[in-house]
Structures are given as structure tokens and as C-alpha cells.
Protein backbone atom coordinates (compact mmCIF):
# COMPACT_ATOMS: atom_id res chain seq x y z
CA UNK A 1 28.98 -79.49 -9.26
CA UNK A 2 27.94 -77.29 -6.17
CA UNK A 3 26.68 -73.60 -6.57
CA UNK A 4 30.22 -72.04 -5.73
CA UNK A 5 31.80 -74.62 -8.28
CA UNK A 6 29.47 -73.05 -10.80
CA UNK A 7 29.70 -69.82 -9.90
CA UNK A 8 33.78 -69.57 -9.86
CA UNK A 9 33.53 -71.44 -13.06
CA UNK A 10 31.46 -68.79 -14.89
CA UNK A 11 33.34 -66.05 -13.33
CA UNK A 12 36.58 -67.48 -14.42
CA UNK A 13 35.52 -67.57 -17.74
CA UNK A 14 34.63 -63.79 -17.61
CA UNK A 15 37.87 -62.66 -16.23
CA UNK A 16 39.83 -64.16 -18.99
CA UNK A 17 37.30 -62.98 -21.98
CA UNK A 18 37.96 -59.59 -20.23
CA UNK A 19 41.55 -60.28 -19.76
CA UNK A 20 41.45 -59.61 -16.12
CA UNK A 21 43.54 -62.69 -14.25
CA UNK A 22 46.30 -60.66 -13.28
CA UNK A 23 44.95 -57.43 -12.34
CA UNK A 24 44.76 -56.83 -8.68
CA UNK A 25 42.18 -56.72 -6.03
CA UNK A 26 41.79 -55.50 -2.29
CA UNK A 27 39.16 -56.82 0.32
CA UNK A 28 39.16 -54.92 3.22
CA UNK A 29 36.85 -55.22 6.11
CA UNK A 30 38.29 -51.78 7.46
CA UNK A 31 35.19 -53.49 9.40
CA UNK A 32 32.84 -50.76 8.01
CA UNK A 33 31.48 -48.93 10.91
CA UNK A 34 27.59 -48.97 10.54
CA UNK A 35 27.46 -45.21 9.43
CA UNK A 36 29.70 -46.13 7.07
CA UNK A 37 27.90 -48.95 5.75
CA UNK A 38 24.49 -47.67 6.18
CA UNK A 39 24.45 -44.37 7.32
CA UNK A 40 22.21 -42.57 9.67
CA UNK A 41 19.07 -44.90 10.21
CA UNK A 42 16.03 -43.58 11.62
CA UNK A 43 15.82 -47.90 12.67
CA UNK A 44 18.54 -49.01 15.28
CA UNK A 45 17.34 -52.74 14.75
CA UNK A 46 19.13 -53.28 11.74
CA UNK A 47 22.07 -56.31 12.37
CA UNK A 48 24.53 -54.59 11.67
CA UNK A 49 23.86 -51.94 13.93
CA UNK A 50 24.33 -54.45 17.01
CA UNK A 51 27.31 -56.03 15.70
CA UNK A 52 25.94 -59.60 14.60
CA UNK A 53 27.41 -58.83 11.19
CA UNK A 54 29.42 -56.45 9.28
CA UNK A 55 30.32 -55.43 6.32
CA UNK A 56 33.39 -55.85 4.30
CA UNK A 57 34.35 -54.33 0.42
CA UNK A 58 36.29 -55.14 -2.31
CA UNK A 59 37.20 -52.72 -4.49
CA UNK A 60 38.48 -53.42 -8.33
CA UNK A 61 39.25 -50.58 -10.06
CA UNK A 62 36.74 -48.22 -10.20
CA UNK A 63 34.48 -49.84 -8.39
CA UNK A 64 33.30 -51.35 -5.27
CA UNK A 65 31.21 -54.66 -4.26
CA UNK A 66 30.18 -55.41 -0.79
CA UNK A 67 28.95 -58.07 1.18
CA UNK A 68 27.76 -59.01 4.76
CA UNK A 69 28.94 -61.34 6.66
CA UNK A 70 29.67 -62.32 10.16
CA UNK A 71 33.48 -63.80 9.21
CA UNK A 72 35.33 -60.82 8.23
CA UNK A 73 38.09 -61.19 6.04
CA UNK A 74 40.83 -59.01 4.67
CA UNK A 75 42.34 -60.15 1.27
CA UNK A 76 45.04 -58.28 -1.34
CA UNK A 77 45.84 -60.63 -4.29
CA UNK A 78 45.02 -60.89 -8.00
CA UNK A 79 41.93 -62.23 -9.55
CA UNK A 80 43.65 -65.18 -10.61
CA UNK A 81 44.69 -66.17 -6.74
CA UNK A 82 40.87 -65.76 -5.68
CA UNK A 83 39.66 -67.81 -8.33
CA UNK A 84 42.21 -70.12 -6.29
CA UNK A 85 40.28 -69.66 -2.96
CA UNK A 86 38.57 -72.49 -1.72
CA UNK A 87 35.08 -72.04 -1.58
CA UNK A 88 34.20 -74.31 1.70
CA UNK A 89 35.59 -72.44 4.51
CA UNK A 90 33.18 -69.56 5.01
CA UNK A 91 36.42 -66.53 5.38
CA UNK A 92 37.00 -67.17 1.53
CA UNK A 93 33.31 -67.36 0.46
CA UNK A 94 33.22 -63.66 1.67
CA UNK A 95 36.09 -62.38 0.10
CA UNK A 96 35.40 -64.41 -3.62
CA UNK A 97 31.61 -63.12 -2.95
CA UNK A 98 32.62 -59.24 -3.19
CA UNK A 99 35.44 -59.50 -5.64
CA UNK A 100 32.69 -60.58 -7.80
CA UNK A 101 30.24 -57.80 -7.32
CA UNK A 102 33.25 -55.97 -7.49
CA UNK A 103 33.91 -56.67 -10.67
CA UNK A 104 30.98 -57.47 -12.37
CA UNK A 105 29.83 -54.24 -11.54
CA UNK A 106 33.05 -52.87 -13.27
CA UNK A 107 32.16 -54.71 -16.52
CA UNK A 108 28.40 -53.18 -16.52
CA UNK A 109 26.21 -56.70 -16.10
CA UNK A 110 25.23 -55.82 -12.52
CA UNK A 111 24.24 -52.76 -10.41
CA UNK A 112 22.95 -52.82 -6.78
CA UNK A 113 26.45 -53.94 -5.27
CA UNK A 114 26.75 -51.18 -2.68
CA UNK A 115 24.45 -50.64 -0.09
CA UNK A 116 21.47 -48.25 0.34
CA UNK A 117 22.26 -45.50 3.03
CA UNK A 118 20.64 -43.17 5.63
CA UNK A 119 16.61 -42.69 4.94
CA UNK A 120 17.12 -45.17 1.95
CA UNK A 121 16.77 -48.65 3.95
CA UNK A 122 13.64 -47.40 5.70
CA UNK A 123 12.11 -46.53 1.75
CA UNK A 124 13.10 -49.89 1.31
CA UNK A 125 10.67 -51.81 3.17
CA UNK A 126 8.20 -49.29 2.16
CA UNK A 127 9.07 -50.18 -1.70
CA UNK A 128 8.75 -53.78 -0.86
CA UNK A 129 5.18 -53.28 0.30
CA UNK A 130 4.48 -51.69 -3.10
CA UNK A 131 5.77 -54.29 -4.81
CA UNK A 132 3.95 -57.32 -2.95
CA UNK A 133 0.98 -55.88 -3.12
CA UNK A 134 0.83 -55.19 -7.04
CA UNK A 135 2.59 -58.57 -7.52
CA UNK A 136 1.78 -61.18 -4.69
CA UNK A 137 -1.41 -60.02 -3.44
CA UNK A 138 -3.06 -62.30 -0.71
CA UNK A 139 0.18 -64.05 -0.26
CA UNK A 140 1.73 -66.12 2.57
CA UNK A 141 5.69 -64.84 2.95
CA UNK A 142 8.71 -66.34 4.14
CA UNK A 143 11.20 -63.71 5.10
CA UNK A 144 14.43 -65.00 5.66
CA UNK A 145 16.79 -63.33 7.96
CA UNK A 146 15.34 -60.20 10.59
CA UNK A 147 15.22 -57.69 7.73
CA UNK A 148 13.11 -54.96 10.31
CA UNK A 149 11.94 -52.38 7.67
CA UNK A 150 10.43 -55.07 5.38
CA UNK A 151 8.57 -57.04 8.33
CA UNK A 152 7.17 -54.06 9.94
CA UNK A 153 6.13 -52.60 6.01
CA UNK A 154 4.90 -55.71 4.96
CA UNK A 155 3.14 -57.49 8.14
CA UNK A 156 0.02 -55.32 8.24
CA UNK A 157 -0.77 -56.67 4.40
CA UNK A 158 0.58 -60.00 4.57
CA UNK A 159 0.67 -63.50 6.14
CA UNK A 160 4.67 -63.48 7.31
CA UNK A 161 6.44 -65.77 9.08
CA UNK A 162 10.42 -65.18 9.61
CA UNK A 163 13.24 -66.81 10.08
CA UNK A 164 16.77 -66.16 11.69
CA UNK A 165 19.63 -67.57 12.89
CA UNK A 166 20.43 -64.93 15.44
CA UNK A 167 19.81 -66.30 19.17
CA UNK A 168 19.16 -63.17 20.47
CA UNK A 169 16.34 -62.69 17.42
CA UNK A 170 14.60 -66.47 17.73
CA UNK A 171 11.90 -67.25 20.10
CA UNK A 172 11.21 -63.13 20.00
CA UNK A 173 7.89 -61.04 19.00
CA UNK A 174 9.53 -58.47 16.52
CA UNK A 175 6.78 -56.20 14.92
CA UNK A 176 3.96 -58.42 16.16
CA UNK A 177 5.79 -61.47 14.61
CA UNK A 178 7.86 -64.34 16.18
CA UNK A 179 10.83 -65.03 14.77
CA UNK A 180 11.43 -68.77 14.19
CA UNK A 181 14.39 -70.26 14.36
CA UNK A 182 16.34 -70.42 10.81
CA UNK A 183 17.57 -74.48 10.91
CA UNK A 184 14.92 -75.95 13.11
CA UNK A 185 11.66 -74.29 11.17
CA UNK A 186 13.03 -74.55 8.05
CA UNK A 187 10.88 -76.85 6.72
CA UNK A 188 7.84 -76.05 8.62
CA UNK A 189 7.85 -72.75 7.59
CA UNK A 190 9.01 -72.78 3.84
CA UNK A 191 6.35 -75.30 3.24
CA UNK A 192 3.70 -72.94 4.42
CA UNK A 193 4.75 -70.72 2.49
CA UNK A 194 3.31 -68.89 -0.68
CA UNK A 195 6.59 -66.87 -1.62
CA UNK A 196 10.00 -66.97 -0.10
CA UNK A 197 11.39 -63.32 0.61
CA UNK A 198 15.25 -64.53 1.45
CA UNK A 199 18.32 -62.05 2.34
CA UNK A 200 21.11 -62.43 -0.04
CA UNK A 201 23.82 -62.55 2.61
CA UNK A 202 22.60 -66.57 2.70
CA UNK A 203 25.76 -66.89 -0.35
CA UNK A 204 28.10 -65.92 2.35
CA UNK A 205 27.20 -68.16 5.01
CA UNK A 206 26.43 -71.33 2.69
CA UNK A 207 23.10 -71.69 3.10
CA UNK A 208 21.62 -70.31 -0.19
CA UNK A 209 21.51 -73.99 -1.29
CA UNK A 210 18.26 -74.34 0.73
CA UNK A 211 16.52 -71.47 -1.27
CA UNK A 212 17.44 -71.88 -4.79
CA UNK A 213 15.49 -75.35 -5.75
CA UNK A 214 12.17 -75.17 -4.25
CA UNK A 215 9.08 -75.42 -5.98
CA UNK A 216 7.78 -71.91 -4.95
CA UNK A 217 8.82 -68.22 -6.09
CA UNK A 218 11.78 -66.78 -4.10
CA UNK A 219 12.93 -63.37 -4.46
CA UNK A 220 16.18 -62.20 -3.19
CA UNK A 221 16.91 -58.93 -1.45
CA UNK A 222 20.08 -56.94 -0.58
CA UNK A 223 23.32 -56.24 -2.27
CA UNK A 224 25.01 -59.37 -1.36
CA UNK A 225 23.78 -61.79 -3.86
CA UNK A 226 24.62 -59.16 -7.20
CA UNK A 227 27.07 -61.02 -8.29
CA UNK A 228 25.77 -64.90 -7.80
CA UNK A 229 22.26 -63.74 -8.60
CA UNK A 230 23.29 -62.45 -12.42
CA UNK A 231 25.23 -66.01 -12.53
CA UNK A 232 22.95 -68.13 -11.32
CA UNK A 233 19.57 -66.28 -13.02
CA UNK A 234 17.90 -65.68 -9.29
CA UNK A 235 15.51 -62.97 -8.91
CA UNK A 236 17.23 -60.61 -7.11
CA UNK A 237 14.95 -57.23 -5.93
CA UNK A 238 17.25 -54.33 -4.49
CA UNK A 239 15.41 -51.13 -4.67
CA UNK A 240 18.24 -48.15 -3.50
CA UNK A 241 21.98 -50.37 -3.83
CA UNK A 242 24.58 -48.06 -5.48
């Protein structure tokens, strides 16, 4: 059984002990502008501020999960036709990936599923330096996928090395760092590797597969991965999500 089999087959389960299978769902991807998804940044390297992803929600009810992407989907249906979705073309992944932050943030088991805003990334990477430092002192880092804010917090006090798969990111110096190239120093770079810092937006484009068995400490960050990460038991660190 793959990770999405195993994730729609736990979230099945909790939409019919909640009783949920015919209630309704929207995904939108109203393509969230980038104020709307992040507000005003003091950073204008963020990717979603140069349009290599975007942003799409689902809202259920009362609430609202997100999740970034760079195949934008828009979805109506009930929660019985997602659980329907198949899982291998990469438009579906996004839309079953919100609808589940969606609604397990309705039921109460996650949090985090909307993302941070205006000054609030930029604390962010300052957070994550915090928390390193307390927790993974002296520590060699993977960080997976151009987060700027972490990398520039984190690179004065750490051993990083980052990966992408952005073309106009790989084979750059960002903050004093190169960025590799996400496929072809995958291995190279993992294995150097202390701790894995890895983007949770790696559910949506199918390669969270290559972080979730190694034989080293990985830490997720972003809104993303709510969902999956209460599912799957991954550590998931998201400091200012809604």
C-alpha cells in the first residue's frame, strides 16, 4: 500500500465515524493572489511571490485547509466523490490534500492548516533558529525546497545545504548558499546530512516518499502536510499557521 492509499484509507474511515460522506466540499484555487495567501512580506523571495506556485483552499464548513502547489485545481463535490479521486495524477493529490486539512481541522485533531501572513513568515525563520539551536545544536541540515526566511535565519548557525526543484533557484548562491538541484543531489546531500528540514508541499507533488523512511530525523514545515502529517505520525513544526 502506497502513502496516499494509506492516507485515503484512514481518512475514509474518519468521515464515516463522523458521518461526513455526503456533506459537501469546495476547492477553489480563486488562485490566491500572494497578499491573499501571505500577505504583505517584508521578503519578495518567497515562491509564491514569483508565481512558481500558488495556493489553492478548500473550505468544509467552518473551516478552511490550504495547500501549495504548482497544479491548481478547482473541485465542488462531496467527500464521498474525493475519497473517489485518484491519487496518481498530481491535479487530484491537491484537491484530496486540502479537503483533508479542511476537515480535519473541522473535527479538532489538527491546527496549522492556513497559512502564516504578513510579518509572520519572516518570525518564522527566526522561530526556526530558536528551535535548532535548543534542539539540534552543531547540526548538519537538509532544507528541502528554497524556504528564504529559514536559510537566511538558520545559515549563520548551521551547516545547510538546500535543495530545489525550481530551475531558476538551482545552480544559484541564495543567502551565501547554493542551491542544489532537488532530483540529481538527492542522495548526495541527504546522506550528508544530520537532520532533514523538508517543506510539506512535497505531499502535493509526490515526492514525500523520499523523506519519510530514512534513517535520520526529518521535520516537516508549512501548512501543507497538516493533514497527512497527523495520519501518517510525521513531525510536522509550523510555528504561526491559522
Amino acid at each position: 500500500m502506497n502513502i496516499y492509499d494509506k492516507i485515503k484509507e484512514k481518512f475514509e474511515t474518519i468521515i464515516l465515524e463522523n458521518d461526513l460522506k455526503e456533506d459537501k466540499v469546495l476547492v477553489t484555487t480563486k488562485t490566491l493572489s500572494p497578499k491573499e495567501a501571505i500577505g504583505e512580506t517584508k521578503r519578495k523571495d518567497f515562491p509564491i511571490l514569483n508565481g512558481k506556485e500558488v495556493m489553492i483552499e478548500a473550505k468544509f464548513k467552518d473551516s478552511v485547509g490550504q495547500a501549495f502547489t504548482s497544479s491548481p485545481s478547482i473541485y465542488e463535490g462531496t467527500l464521498s466523490e474525493i475519497l473517489s479521486l485518484d491519487l496518481d495524477d498530481n491535479y487530484n493529490k491537491v484537491i484530496f490534500i486540502s479537503t483533508l486539512n479542511a476537515v480535519l481541522k473541522h473535527l479538532g485533531v489538527v491546527g496549522g492548516t492556513i497559512h502564516c501572513k504578513n510579518e509572520e513568515p519572516e518570525l518564522c525563520g527566526e522561530k526556526y533558529l530558536d528551535y535548532l539551536k535548543k534542539n539540534y545544536d552543531n547540526c548538519k541540515i537538509a532544507l528541502i525546497g528554497f524556504q528564504p526566511s529559514i536559510l537566511e535565519h538558520i545559515k549563520d548557525d548551521f551547516h545547510v545545504r538546500v535543495l530545489d526543484l525550481n530551475e531558476d533557484n538551482i545552480g544559484k548562491i541564495k543567502y551565501d548558499t547554493l542551491v542544489e538541484h532537488g532530483i540529481n543531489d538527492y542522495e548526495s546531500v541527504v546522506k550528508w546530512a544530520d537532520i532533514i528540514l523538508c517543506t510539506g508541499s512535497t505531499i502535493c507533488n509526490g515526492s514525500l516518499v523520499n523523506f519519510i523512511n530514512l534513517d535520520k530525523e526529518v521535520i516537516f514545515y508549512g501548512t501543507t502536510l497538516a493533514g497527512a502529517a497527523y495520519i501518517l505520525g510525521l513531525k510536522r513544526v509550523c510555528f504561526y499557521g491559522k
